[in-house]
Protein backbone atom coordinates (compact mmCIF):
# COMPACT_ATOMS: atom_id res chain seq x y z
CA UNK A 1 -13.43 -7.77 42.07
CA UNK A 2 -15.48 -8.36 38.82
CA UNK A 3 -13.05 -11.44 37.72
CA UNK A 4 -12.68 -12.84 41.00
CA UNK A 5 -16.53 -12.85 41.25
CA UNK A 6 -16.86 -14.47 37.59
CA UNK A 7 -14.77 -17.30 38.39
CA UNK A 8 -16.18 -17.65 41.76
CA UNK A 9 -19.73 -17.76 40.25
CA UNK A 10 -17.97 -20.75 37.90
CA UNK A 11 -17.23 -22.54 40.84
CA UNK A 12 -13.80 -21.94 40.73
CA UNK A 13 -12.83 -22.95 44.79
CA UNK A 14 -10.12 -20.74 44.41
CA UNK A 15 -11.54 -17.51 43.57
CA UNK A 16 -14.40 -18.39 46.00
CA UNK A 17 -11.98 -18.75 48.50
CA UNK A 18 -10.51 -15.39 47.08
CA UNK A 19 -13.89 -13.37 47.43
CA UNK A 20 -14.45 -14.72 50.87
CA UNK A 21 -11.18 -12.76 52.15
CA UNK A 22 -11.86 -9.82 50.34
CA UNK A 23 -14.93 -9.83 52.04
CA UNK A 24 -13.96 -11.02 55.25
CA UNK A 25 -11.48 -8.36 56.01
CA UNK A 26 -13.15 -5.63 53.78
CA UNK A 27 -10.64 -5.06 51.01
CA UNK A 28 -11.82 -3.37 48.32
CA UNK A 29 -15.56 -4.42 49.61
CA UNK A 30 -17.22 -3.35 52.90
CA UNK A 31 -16.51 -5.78 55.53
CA UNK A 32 -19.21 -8.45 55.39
CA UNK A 33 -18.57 -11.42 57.50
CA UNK A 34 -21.54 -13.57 56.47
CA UNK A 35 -21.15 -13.00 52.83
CA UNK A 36 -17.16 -13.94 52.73
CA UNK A 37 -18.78 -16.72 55.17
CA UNK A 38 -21.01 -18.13 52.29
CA UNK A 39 -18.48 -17.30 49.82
CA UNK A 40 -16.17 -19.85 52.42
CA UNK A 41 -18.17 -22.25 52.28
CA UNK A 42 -18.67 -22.80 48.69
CA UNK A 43 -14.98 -23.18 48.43
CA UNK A 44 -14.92 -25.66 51.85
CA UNK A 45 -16.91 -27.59 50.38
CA UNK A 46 -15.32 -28.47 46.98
CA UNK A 47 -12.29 -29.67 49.41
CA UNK A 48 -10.03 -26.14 49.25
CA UNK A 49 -8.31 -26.18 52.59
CA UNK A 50 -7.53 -22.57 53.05
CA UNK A 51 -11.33 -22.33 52.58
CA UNK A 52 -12.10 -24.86 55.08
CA UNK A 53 -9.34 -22.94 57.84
CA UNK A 54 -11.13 -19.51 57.11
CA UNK A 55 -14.41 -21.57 57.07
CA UNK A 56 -13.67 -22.91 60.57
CA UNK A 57 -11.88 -19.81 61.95
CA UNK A 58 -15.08 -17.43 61.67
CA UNK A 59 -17.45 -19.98 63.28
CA UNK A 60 -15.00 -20.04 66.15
CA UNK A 61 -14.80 -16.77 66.50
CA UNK A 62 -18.87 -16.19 65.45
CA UNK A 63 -18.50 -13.52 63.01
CA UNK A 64 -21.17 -13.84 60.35
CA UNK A 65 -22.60 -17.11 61.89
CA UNK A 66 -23.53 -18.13 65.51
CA UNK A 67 -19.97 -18.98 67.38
CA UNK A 68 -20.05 -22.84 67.22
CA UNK A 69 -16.49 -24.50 68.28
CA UNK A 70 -17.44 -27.84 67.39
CA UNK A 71 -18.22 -26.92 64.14
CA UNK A 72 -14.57 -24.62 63.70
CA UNK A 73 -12.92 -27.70 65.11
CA UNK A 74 -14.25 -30.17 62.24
CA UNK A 75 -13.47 -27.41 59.74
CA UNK A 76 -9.91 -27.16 61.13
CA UNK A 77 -9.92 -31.26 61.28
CA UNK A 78 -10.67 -31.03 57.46
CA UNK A 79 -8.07 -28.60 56.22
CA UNK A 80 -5.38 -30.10 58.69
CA UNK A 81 -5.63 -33.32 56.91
CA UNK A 82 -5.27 -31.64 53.91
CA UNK A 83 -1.72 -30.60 55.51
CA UNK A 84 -3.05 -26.74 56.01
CA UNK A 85 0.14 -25.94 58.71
CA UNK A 86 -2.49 -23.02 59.80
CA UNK A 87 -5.12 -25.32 60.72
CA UNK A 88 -3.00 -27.73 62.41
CA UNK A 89 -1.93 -24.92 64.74
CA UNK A 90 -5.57 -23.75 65.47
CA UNK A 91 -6.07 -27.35 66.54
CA UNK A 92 -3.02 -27.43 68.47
CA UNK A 93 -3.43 -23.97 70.37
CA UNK A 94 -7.00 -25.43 71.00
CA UNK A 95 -5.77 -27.39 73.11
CA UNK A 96 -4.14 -25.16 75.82
C-alpha cells in the first residue's frame, strides 16, 4: 500500500485509480467507500477511464456518496468514449 499511496499522492492516475479499488473492496485496507470514492475521482478527473467507470459505478449504486444516476451515467458517458467496453455495457444495460 505504501507505494501505491506515494505515486497516488504524485498524481499518478494510475495508482490513484489503484488505491481507490483497494479501498473500495477492502483489500488489504478496511472497506471505505468514500475514501476509494475520492481516491476515484482524482484519477477521473485526469481522464483515466477505469477511474471514471468505478467513479460512475459507486454513485449509481450510492456507496460513499448520495446515489445520483445522472451523475453515474455522465461518468459512464466519459469512460465509454474513452472505449472502456465496461462502461459501454453499464450504459447499455441502463437501458433495459
Amino acid at each position: 500500500m505504501h507505494w501505491y499511496l506515494r505515486a497516488a499522492d504524485q498524481g499518478v492516475a494510475v495508482a490513484q485509480e489503484d488505491v481507490g479499488s483497494l479501498y473500495h473492496y477492502g483489500q488489504g485496507v478496511p472497506q471505505d467507500y468514500a475514501e476509494a470514492m475520492r481516491w476515484y475521482h482524482k484519477a477521473a478527473d485526469q481522464g483515466l477511464a477505469a477511474a471514471q467507470d468505478s467513479f460512475g459505478l459507486l454513485y449509481a449504486g450510492g456507496w460513499g456518496v448520495t446515489k445520483n444516476r445522472p451523475e453515474a451515467r455522465r461518468s459512464f458517458r466519459l469512460a465509454a468514449s474513452q472505449g472502456d467496453f465496461v462502461a459501454q455495457s453499464r450504459l447499455s444495460d441502463d437501458g433495459k
